[in-house]
Protein backbone atom coordinates (compact mmCIF):
# COMPACT_ATOMS: atom_id res chain seq x y z
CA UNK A 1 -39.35 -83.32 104.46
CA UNK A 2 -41.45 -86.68 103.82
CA UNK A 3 -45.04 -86.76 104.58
CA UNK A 4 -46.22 -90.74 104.73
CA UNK A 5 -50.13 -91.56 104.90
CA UNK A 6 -51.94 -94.88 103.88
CA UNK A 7 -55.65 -95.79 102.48
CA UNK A 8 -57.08 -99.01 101.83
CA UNK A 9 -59.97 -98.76 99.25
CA UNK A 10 -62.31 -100.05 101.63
CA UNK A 11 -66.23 -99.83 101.13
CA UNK A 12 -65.62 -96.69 103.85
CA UNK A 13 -63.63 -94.74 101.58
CA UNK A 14 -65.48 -95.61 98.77
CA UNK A 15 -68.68 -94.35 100.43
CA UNK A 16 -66.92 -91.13 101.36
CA UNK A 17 -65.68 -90.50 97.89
CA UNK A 18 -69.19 -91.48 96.78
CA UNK A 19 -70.77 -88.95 98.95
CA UNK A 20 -68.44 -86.69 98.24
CA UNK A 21 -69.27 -86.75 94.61
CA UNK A 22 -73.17 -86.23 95.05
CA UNK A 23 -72.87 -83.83 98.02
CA UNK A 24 -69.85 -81.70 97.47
CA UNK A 25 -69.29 -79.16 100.14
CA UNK A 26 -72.49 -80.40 102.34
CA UNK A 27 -72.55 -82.88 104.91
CA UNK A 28 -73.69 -85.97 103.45
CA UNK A 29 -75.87 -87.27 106.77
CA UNK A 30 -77.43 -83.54 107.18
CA UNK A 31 -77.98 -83.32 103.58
CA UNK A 32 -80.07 -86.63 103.38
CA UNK A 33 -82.01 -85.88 106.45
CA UNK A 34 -83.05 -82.95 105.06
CA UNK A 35 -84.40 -84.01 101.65
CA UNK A 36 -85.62 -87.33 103.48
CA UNK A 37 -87.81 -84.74 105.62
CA UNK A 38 -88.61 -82.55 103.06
CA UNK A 39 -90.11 -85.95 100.81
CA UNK A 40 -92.23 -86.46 104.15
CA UNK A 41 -93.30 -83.23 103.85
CA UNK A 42 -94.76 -83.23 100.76
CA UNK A 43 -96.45 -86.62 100.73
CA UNK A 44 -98.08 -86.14 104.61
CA UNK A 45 -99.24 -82.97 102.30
CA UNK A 46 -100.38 -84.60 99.26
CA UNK A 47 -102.76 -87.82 101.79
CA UNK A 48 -104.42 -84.65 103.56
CA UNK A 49 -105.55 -82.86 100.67
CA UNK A 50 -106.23 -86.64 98.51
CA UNK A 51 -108.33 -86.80 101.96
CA UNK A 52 -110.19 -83.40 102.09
CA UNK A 53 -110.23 -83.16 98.25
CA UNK A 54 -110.98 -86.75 96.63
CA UNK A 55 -108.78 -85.76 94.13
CA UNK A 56 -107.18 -88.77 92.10
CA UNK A 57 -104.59 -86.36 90.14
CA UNK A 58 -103.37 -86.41 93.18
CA UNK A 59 -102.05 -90.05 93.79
CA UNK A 60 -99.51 -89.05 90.73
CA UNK A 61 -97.59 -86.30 92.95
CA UNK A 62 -97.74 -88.83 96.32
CA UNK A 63 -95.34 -91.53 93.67
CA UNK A 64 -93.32 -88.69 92.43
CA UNK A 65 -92.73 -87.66 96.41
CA UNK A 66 -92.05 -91.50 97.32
CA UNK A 67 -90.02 -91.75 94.25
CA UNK A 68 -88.07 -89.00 95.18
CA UNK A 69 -87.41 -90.35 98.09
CA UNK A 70 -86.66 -94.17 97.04
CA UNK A 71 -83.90 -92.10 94.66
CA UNK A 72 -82.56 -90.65 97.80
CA UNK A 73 -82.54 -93.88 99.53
CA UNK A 74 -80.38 -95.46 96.30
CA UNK A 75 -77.78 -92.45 95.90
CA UNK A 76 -76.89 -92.80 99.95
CA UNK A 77 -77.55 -96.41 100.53
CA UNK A 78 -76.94 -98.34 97.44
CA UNK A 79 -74.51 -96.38 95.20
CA UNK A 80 -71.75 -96.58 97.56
CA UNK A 81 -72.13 -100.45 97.69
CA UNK A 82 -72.63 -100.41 93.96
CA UNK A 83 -68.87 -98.47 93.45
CA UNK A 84 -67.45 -100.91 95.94
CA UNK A 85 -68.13 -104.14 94.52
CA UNK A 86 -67.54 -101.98 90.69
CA UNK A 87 -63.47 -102.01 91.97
CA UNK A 88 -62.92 -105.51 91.08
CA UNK A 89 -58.93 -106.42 91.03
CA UNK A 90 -58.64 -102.39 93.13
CA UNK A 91 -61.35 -103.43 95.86
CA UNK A 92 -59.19 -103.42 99.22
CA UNK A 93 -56.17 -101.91 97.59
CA UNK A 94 -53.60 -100.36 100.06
CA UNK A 95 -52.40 -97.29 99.23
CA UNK A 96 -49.43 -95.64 100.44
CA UNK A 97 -48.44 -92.40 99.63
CA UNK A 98 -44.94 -90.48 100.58
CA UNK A 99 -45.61 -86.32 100.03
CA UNK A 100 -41.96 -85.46 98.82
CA UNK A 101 -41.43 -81.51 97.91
CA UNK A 102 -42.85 -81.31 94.04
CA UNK A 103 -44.42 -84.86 94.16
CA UNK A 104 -46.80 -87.40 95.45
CA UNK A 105 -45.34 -91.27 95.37
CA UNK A 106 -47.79 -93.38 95.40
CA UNK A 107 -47.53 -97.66 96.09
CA UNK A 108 -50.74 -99.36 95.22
CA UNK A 109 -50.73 -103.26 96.54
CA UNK A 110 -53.36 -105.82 96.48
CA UNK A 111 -53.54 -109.45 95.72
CA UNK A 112 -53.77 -108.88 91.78
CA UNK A 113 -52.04 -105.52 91.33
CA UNK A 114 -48.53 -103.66 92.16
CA UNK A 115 -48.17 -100.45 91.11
CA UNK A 116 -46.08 -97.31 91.58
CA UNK A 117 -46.23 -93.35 90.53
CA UNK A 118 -45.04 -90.21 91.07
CA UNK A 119 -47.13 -87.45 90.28
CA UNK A 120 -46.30 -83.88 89.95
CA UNK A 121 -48.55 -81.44 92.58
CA UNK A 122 -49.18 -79.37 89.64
CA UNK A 123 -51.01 -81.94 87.65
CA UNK A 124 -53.60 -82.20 90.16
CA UNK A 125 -56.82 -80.47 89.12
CA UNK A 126 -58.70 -79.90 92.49
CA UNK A 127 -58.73 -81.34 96.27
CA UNK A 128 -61.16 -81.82 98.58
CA UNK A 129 -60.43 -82.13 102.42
CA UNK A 130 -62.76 -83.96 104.49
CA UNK A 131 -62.33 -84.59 108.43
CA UNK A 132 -61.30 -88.24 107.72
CA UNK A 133 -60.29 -87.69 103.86
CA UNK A 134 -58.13 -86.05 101.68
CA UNK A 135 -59.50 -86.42 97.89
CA UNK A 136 -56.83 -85.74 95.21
CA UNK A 137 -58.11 -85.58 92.13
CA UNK A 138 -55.20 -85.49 89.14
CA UNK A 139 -58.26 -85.95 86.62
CA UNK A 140 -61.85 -85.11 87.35
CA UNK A 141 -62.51 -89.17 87.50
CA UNK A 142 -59.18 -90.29 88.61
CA UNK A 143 -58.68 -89.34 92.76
CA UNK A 144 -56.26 -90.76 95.10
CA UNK A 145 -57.61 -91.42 98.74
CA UNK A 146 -55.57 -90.07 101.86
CA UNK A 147 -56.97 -91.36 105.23
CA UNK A 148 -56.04 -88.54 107.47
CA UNK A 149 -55.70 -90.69 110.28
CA UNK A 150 -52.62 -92.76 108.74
CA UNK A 151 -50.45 -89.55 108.78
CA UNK A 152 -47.21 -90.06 109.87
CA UNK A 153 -44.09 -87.16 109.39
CA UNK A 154 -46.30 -84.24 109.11
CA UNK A 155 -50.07 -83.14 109.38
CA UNK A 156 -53.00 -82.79 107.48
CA UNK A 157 -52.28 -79.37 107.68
CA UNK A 158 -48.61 -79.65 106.30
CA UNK A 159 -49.87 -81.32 103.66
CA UNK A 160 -52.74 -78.80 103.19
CA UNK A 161 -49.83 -75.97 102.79
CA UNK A 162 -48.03 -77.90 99.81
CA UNK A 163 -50.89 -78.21 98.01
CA UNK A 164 -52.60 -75.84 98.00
CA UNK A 165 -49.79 -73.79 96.45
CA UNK A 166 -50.49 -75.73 93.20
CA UNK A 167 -54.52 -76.20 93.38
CA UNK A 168 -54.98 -72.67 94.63
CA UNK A 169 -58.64 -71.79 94.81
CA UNK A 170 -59.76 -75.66 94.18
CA UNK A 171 -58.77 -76.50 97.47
CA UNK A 172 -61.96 -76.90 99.33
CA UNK A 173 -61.83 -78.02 103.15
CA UNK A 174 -65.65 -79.35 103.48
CA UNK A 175 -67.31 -79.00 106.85
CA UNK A 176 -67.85 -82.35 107.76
């Protein structure tokens, strides 16, 4: 049985797979909220007691806090855009991928590269399933995009089974 699903490395999957990278298992969104509030925290803290205490040490934690937070700022806003323009001759590559019983066919197209593999299950090192994204990494910096959504044959979860026979325990579903 054939399992056919497409991905175009749009600056969408490309931010997924960059999130994916600095968040692992968390939700990306959730996971910036939460440090975003936690920076706001700790500099609301820091202006009361540079208030109540005149203290000018104090002016060196408030730029670590809104450094902090300019960092977080770059890693979800700017590193994504960053990888996307890095793709050169790959950026807007289609993908299409054809799940056969030991392998993964892949056909990459775009307007300065053709390509074509086949890759053994077994050589993959770990994937990570997404709601929108499979993530199949055959080396830890070399990962083939699956847009769920472009299924056709099968299911996510079909694909899930034949997999995970191979990956084992480094298939991780994240929650998001």
């Amino acid at each position: 049985m054939e399992i056919k699903a497409k991905c175009k490395f749009d600056f969408e999957s490309i931010r997924a797979l960059t999130h994916l990278s600095l968040f692992k298992k968390a939700n990306p969104k959730k996971r910036f909220l939460t440090w975003s509030i936690i920076s706001g925290i700790l500099a609301v803290i820091i202006i009361l007691e540079m208030i109540i205490f005149s203290d000018a040490m104090l002016i060196v934690l408030l730029c670590v806090a809104v450094i902090l937070f300019l960092l977080e700022c770059y890693l979800y806003f700017l590193l994504p855009k960053i990888r996307y323009k890095a793709l050169a001759k790959m950026k807007d590559a289609e993908n299409e991928y054809i799940f056969c019983d030991n392998v993964l066919k892949t056909f990459t197209k775009s307007q300065e590269y053709n390509g074509e593999a086949e890759i053994e299950y077994s050589l993959f090192v770990k994937v990570y399933e997404t709601s929108r994204h499979l993530f199949l990494y055959q080396t830890n910096n070399q990962v083939f995009i699956i847009d769920k959504n472009t299924i056709e044959g099968g299911t996510a979860e079909d694909i899930r089974n034949k997999l995970s026979s191979f990956v084992k325990d480094k298939y991780v579903i994240c929650k998001y």
